[in-house]
N, C-alpha and C. Protein backbone atom coordinates (compact mmCIF):
# COMPACT_ATOMS: atom_id res chain seq x y z
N UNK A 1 105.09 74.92 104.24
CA UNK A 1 104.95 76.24 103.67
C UNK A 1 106.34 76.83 103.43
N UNK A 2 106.69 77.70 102.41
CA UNK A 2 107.73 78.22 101.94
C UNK A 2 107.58 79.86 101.89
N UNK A 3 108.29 80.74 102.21
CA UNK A 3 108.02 82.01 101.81
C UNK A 3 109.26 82.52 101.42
N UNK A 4 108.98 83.72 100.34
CA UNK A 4 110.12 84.23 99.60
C UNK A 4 109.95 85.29 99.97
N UNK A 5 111.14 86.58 100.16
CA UNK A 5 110.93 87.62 100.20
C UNK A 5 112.21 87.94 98.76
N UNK A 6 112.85 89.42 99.12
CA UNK A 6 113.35 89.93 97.96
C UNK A 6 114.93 89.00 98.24
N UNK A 7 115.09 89.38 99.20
CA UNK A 7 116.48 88.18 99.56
C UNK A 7 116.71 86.97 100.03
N UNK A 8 115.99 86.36 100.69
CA UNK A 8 115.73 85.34 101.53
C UNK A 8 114.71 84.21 100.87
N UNK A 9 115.02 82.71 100.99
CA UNK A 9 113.39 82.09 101.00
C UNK A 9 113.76 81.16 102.48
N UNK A 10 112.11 81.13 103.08
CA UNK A 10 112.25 81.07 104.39
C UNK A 10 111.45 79.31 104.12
N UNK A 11 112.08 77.96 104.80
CA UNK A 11 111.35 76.67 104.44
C UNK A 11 111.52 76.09 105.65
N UNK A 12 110.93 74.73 105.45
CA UNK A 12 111.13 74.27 106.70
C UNK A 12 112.40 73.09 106.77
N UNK A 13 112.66 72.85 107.73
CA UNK A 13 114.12 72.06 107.70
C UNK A 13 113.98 70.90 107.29
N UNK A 14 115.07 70.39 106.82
CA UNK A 14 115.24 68.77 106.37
C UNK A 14 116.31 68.23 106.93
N UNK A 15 115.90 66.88 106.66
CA UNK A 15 117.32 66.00 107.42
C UNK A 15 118.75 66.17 106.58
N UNK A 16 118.43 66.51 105.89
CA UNK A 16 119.69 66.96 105.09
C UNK A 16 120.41 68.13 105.50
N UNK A 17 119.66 69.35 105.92
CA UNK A 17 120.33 70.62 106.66
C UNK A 17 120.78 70.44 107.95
N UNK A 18 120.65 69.28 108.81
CA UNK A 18 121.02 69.33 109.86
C UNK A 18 123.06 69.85 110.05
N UNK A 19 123.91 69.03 108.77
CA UNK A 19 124.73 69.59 108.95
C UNK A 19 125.15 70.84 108.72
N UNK A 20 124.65 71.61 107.83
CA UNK A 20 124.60 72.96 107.72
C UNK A 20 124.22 73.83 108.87
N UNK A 21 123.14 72.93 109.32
CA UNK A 21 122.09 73.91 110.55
C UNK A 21 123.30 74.09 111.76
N UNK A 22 123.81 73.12 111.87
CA UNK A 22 124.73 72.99 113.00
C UNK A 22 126.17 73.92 113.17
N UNK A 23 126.26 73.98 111.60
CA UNK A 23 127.57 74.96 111.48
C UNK A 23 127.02 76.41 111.47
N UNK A 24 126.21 76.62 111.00
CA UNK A 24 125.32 78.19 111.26
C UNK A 24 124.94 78.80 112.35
N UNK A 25 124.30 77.86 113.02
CA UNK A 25 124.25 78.03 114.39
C UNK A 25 125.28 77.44 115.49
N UNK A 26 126.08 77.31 115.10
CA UNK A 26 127.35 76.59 116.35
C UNK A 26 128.56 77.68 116.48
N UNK A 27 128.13 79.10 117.11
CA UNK A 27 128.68 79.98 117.35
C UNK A 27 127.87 80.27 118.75
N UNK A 28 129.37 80.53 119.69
CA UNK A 28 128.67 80.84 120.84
C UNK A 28 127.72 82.01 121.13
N UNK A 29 128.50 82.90 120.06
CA UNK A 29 127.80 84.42 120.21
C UNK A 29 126.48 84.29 119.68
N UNK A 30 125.62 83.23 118.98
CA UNK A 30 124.17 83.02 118.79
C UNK A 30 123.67 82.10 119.96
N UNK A 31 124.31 81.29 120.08
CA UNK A 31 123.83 80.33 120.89
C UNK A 31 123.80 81.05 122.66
N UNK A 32 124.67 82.29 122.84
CA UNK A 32 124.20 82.72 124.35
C UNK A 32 122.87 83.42 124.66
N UNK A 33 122.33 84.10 122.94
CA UNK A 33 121.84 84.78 122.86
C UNK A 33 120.07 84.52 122.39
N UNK A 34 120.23 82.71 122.42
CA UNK A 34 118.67 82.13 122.59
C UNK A 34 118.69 81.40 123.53
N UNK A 35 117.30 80.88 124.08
CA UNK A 35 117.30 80.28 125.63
C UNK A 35 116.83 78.98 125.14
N UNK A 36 116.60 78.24 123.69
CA UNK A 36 116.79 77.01 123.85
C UNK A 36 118.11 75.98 123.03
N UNK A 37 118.91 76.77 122.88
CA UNK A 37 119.96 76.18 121.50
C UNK A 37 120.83 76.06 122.93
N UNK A 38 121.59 74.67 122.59
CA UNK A 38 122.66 74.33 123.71
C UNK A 38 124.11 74.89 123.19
N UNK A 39 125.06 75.19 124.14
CA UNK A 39 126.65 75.27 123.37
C UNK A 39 127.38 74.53 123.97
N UNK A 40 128.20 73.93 123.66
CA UNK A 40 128.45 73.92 121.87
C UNK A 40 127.13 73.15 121.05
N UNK A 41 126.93 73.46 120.57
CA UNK A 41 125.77 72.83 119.79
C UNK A 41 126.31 71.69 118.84
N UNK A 42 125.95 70.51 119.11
CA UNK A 42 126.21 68.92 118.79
C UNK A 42 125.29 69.32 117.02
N UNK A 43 125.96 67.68 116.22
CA UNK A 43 125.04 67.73 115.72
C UNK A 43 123.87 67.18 115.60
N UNK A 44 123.80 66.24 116.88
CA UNK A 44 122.24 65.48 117.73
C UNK A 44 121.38 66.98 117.35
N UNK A 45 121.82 67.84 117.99
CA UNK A 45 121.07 68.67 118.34
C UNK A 45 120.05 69.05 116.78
N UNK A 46 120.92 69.57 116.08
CA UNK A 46 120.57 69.77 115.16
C UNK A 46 119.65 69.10 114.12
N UNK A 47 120.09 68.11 114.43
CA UNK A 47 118.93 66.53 114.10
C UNK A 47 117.75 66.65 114.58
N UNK A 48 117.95 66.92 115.77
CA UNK A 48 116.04 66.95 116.48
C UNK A 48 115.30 68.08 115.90
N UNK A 49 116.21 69.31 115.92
CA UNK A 49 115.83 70.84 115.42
C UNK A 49 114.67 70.47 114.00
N UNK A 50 115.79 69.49 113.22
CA UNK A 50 115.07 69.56 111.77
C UNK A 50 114.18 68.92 111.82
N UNK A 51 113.99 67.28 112.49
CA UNK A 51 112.78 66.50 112.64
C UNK A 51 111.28 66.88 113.62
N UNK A 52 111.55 68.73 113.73
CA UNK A 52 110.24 68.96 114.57
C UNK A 52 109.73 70.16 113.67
N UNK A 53 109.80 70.10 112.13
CA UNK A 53 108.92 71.28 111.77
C UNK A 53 107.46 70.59 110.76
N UNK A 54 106.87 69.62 111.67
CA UNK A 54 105.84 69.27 111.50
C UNK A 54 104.17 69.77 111.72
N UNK A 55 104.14 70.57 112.73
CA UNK A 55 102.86 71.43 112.55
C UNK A 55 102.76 72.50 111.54
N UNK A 56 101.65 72.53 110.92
CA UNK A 56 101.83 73.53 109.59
C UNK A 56 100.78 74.43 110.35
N UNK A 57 100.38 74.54 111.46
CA UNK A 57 99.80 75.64 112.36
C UNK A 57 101.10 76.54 113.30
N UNK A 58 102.03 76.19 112.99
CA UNK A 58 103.14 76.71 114.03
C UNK A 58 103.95 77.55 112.44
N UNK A 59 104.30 78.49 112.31
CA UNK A 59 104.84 79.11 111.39
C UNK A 59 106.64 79.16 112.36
N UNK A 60 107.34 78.30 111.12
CA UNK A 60 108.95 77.70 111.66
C UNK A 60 109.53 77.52 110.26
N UNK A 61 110.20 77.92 110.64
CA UNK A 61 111.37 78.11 108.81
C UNK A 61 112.97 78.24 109.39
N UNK A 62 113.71 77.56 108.61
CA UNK A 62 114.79 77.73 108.05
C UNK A 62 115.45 79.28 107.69
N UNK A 63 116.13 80.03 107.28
CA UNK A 63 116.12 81.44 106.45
C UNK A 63 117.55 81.34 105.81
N UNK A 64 117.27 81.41 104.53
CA UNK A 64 118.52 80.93 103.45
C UNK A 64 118.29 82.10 102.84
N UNK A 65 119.95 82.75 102.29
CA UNK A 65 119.95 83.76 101.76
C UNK A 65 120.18 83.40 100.27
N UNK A 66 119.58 84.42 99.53
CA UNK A 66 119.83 84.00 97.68
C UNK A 66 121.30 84.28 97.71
N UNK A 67 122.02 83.18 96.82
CA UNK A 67 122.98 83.62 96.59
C UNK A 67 123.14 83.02 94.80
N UNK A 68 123.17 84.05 93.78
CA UNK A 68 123.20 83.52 92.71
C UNK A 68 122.12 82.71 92.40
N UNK A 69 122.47 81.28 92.20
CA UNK A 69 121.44 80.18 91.52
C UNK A 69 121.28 79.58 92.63
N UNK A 70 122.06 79.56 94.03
CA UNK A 70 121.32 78.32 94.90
C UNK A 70 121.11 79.04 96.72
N UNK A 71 121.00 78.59 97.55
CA UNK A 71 120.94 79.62 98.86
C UNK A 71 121.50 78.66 99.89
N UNK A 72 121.79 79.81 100.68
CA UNK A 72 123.15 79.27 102.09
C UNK A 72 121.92 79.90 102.94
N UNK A 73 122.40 79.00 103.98
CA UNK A 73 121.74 78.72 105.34
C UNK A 73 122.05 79.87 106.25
N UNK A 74 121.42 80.88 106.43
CA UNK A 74 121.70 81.93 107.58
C UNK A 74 121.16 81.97 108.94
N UNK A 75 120.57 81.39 108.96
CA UNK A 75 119.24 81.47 110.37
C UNK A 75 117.98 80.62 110.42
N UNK A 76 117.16 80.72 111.34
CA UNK A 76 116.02 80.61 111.71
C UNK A 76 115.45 81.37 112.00
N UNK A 77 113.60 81.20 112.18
CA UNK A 77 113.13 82.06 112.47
C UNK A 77 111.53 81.17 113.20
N UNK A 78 110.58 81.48 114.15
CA UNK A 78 109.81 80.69 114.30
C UNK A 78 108.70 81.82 115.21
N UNK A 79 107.31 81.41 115.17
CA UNK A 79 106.58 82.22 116.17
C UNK A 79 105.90 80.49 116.88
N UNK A 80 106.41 80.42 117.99
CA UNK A 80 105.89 79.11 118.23
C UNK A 80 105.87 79.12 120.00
N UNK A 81 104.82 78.21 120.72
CA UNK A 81 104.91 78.19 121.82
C UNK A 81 106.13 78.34 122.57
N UNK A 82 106.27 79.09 123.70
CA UNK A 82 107.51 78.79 124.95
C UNK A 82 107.27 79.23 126.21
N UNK A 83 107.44 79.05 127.14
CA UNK A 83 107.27 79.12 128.41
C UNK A 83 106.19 80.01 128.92
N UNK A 84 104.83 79.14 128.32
CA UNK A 84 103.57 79.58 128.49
C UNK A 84 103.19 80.47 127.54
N UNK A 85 104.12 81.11 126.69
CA UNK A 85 103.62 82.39 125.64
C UNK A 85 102.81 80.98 124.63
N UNK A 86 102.03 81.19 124.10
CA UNK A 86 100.95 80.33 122.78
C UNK A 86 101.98 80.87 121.70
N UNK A 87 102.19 81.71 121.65
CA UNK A 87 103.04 82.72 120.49
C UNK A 87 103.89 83.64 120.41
N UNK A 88 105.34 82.65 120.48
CA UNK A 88 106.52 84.07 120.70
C UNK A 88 107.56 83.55 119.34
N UNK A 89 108.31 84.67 118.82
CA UNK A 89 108.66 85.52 118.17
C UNK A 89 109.89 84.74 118.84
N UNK A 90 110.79 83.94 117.89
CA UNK A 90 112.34 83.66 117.98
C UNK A 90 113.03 83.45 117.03
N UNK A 91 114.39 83.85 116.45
CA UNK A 91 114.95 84.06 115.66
C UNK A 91 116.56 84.19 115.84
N UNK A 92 117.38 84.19 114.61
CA UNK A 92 119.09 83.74 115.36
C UNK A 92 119.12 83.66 113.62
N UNK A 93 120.24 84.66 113.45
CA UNK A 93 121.08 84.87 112.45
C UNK A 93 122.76 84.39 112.33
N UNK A 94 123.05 83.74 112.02
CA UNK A 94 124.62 82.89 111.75
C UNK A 94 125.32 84.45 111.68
N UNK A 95 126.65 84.61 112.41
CA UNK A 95 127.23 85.89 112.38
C UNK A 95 127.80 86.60 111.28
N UNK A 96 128.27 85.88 110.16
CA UNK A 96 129.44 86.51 109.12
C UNK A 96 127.80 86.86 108.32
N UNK A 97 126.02 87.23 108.49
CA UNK A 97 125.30 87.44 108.02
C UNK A 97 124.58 88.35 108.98
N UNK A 98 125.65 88.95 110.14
CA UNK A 98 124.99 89.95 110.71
C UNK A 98 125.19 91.65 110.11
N UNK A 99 124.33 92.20 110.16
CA UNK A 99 124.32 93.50 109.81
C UNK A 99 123.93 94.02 108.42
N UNK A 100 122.84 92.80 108.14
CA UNK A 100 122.31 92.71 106.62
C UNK A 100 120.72 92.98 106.48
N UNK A 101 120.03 93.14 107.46
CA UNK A 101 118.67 93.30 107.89
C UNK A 101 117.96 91.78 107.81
N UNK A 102 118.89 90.59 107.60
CA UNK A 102 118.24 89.30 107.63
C UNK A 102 117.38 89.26 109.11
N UNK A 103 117.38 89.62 110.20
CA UNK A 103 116.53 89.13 111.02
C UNK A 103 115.35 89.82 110.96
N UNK A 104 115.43 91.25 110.29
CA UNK A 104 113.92 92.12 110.51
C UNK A 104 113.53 91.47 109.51
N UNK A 105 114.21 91.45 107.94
CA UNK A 105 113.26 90.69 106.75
C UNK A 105 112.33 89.46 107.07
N UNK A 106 113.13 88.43 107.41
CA UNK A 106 113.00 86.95 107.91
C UNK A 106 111.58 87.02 109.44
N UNK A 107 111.81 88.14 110.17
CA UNK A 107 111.02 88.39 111.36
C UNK A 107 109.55 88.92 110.71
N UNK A 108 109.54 89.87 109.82
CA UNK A 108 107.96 90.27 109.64
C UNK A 108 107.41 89.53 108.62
N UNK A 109 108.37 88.76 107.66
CA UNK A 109 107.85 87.57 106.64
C UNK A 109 106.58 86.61 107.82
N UNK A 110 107.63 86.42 109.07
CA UNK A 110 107.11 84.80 109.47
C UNK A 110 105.48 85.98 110.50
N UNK A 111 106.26 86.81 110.81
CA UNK A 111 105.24 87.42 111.56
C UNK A 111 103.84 87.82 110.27
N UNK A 112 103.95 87.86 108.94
CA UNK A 112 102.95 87.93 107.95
C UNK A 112 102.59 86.29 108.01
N UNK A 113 103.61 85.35 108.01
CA UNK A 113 102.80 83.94 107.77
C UNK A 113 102.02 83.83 108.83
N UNK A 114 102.17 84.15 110.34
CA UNK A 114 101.63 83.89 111.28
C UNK A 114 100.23 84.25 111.21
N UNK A 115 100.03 85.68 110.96
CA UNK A 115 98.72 86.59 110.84
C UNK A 115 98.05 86.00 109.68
N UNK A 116 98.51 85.10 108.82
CA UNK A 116 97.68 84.81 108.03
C UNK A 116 97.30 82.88 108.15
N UNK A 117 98.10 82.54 109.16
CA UNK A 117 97.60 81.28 110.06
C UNK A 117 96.80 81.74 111.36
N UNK A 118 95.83 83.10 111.60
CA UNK A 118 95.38 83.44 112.08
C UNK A 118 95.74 83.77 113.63
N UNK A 119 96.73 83.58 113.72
CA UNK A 119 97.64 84.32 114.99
C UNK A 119 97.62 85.87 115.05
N UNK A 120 97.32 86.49 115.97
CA UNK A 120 96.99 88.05 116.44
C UNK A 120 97.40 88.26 117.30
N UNK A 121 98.36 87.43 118.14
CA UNK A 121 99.04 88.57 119.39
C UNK A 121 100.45 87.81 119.78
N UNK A 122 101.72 88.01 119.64
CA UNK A 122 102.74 87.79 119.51
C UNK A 122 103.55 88.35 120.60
N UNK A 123 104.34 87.51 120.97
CA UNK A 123 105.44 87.80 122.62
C UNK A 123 106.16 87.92 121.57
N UNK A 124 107.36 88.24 122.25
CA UNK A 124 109.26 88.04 122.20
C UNK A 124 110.25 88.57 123.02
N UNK A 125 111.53 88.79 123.20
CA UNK A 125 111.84 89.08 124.25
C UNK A 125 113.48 89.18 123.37
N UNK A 126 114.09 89.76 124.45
CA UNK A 126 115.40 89.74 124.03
C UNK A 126 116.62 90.36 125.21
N UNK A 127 117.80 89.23 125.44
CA UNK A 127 118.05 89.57 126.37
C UNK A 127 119.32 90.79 126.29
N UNK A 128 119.23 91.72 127.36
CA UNK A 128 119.62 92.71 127.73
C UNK A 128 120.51 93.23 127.11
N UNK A 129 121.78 92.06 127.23
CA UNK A 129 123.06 92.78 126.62
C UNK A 129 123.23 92.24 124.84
N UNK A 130 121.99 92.26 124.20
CA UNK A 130 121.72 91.91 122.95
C UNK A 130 120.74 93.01 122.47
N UNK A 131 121.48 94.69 122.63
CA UNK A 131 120.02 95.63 122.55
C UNK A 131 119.99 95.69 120.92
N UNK A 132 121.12 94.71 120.27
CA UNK A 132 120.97 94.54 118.23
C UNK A 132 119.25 93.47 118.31
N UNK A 133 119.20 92.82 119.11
CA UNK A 133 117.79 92.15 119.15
C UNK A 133 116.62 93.08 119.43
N UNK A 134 116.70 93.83 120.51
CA UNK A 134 115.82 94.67 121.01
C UNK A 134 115.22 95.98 119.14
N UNK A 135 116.49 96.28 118.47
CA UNK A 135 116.01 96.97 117.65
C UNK A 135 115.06 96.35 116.45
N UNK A 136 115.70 95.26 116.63
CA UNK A 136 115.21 94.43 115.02
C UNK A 136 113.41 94.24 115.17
N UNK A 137 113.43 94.27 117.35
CA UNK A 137 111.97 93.64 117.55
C UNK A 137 110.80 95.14 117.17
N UNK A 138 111.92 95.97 117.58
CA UNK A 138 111.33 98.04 117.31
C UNK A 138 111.09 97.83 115.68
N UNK A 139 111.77 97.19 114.90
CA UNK A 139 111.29 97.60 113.76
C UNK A 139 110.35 96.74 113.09
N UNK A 140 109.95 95.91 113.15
CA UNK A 140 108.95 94.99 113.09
C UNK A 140 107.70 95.14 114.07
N UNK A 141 107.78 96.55 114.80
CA UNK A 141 106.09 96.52 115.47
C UNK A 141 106.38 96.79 116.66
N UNK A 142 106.99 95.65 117.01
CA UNK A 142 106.70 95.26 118.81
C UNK A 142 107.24 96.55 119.46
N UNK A 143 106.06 96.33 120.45
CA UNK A 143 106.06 97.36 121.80
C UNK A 143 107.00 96.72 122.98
N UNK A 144 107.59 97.73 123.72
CA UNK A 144 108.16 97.38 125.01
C UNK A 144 106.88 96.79 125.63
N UNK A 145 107.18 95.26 126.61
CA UNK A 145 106.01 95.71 127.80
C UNK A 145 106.33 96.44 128.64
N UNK A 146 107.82 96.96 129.06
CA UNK A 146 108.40 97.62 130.60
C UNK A 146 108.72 95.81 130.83
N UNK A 147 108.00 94.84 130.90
CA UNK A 147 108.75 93.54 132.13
C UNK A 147 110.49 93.48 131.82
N UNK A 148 111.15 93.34 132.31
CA UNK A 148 112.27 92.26 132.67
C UNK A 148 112.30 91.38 133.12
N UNK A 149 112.24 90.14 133.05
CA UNK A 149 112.72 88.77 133.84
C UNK A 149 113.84 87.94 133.35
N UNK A 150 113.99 87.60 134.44
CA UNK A 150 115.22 86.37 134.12
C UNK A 150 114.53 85.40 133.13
N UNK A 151 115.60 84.99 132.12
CA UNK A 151 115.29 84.02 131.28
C UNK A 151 116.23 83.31 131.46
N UNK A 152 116.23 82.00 131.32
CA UNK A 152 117.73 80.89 131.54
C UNK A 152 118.08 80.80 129.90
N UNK A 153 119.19 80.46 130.01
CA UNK A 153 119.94 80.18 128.17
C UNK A 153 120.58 79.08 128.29
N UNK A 154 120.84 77.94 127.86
CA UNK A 154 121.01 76.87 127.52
C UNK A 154 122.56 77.43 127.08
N UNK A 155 122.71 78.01 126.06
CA UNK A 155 124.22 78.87 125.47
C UNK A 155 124.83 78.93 126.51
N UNK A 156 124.17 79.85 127.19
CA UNK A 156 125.00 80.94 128.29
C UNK A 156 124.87 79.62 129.79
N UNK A 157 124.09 78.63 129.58
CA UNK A 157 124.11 78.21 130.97
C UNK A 157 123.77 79.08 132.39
N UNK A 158 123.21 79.71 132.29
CA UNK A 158 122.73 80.52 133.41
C UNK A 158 121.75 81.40 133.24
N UNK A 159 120.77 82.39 133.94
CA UNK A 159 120.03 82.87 133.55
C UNK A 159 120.50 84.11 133.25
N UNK A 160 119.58 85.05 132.87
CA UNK A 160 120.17 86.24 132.61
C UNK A 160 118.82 87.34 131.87
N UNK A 161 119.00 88.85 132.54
CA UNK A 161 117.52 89.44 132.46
C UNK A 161 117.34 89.73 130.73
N UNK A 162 115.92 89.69 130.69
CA UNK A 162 115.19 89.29 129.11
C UNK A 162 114.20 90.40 129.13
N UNK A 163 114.55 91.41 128.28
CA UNK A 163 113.05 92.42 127.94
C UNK A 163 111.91 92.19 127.28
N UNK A 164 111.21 91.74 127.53
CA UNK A 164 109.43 91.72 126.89
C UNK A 164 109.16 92.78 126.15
N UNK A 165 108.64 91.87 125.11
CA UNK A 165 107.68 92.80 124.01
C UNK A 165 106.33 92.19 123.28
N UNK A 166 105.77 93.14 122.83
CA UNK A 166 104.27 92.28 122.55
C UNK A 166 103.98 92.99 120.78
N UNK A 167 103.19 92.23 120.52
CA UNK A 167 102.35 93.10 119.37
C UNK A 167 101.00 92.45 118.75
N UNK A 168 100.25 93.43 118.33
CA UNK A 168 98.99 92.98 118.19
C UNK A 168 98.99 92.70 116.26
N UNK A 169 98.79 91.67 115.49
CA UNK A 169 98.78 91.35 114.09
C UNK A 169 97.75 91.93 113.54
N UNK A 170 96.72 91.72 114.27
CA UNK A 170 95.67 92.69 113.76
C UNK A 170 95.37 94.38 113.35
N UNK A 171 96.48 94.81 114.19
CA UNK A 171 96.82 96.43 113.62
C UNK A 171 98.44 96.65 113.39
N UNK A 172 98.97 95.70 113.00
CA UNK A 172 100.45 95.96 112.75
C UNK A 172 100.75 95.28 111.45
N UNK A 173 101.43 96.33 110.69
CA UNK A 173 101.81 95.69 109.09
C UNK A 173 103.08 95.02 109.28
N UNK A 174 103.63 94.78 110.23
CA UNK A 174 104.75 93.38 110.60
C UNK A 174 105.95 93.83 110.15
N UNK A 175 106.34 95.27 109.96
CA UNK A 175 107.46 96.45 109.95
C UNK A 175 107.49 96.56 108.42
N UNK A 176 106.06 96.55 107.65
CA UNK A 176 106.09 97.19 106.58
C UNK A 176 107.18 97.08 105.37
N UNK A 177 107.96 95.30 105.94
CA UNK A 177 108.49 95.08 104.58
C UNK A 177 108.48 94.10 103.40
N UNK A 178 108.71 94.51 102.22
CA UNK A 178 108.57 93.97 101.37
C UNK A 178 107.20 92.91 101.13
N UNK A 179 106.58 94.20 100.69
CA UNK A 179 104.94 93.94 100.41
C UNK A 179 104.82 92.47 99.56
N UNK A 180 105.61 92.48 98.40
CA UNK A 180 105.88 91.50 97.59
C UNK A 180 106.33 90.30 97.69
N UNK A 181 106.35 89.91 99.30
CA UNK A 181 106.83 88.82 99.69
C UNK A 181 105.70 87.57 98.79
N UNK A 182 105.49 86.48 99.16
CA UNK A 182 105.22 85.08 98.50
C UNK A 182 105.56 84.29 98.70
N UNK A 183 104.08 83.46 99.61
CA UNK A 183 103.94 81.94 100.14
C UNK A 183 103.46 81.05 99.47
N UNK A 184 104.26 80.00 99.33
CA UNK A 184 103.08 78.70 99.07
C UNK A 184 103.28 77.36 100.25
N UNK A 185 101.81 76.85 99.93
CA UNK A 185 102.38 75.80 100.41
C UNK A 185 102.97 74.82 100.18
């Protein structure tokens, strides 16, 4: 599945992006800030990343920004099992593409693909001293739960406390952007 919004088209990875994937994401300041991306991030790593977007029930994309006639690699984005959640909400923007609204766009796109792969109740979390995550999750819906727990980070090598958030698909327009988005498969 592919989805377009007004800036972004969101796909799934290929063996060909692995070297791209690796330079996008091979910043420590992304990589402390998810709990399964290792640092320094190899480009093994990146290899496996691309050879697992095989369930077309798991909504997992790539997020490439338009640029002109062709698109650069900014992020990921995925609502996919993790540590017991059926359905959480993860995402990681390459830095020289922070402060562009790519993670809320890219976040309620996949959170619309999800609701329409019939998914209705969505985790995510974001840890503490990342409260630029905590807003992006405010504007796309999600509620605080109040939890904190330790989450471990692979980046950061150690654990470190993670705020919970939830949202229900069934009464949330997925932060109400860009109505005009467009999937195929």
């Amino acid at each position: 599945m592919f989805v377009r919004t007004q800036r972004l088209t969101l796909r799934p990875g290929w063996a060909e992006d692995a070297p791209e994937l690796a330079k996008a994401i091979g910043h420590e300041a992304v990589a402390r800030n998810l709990s399964r991306a290792p640092w320094p991030y190899p480009i093994e790593a990146a290899e496996t990343f691309v050879s697992d977007f095989h369930d077309p029930a798991e909504p997992k994309f790539l997020v490439f920004e338009h640029q002109g006639d062709g698109l650069r690699l900014v992020g990921g984005v995925s609502v996919s099992p993790l540590r017991g959640e059926p359905h959480e909400l993860g995402y990681w923007i390459t830095p020289d593409a922070w402060g562009r609204g790519y993670a809320t766009e890219a976040g309620a796109a996949v959170l619309r693909a999800a609701r329409a792969a019939g998914i209705r109740h969505v985790t995510a979390g974001h840890f503490i001293d990342n409260p630029a995550s905590g807003r992006v999750l405010r504007k796309l819906g999600f509620r605080p739960t109040g939890r904190v727990v330790p989450l471990y980070s692979r980046g950061r090598g150690a654990e470190a406390p993670c705020a919970r958030f939830e949202i229900d698909l069934a009464e949330n327009d997925c932060g109400g952007l860009d109505p005009d988005h467009r999937m195929a498969a």
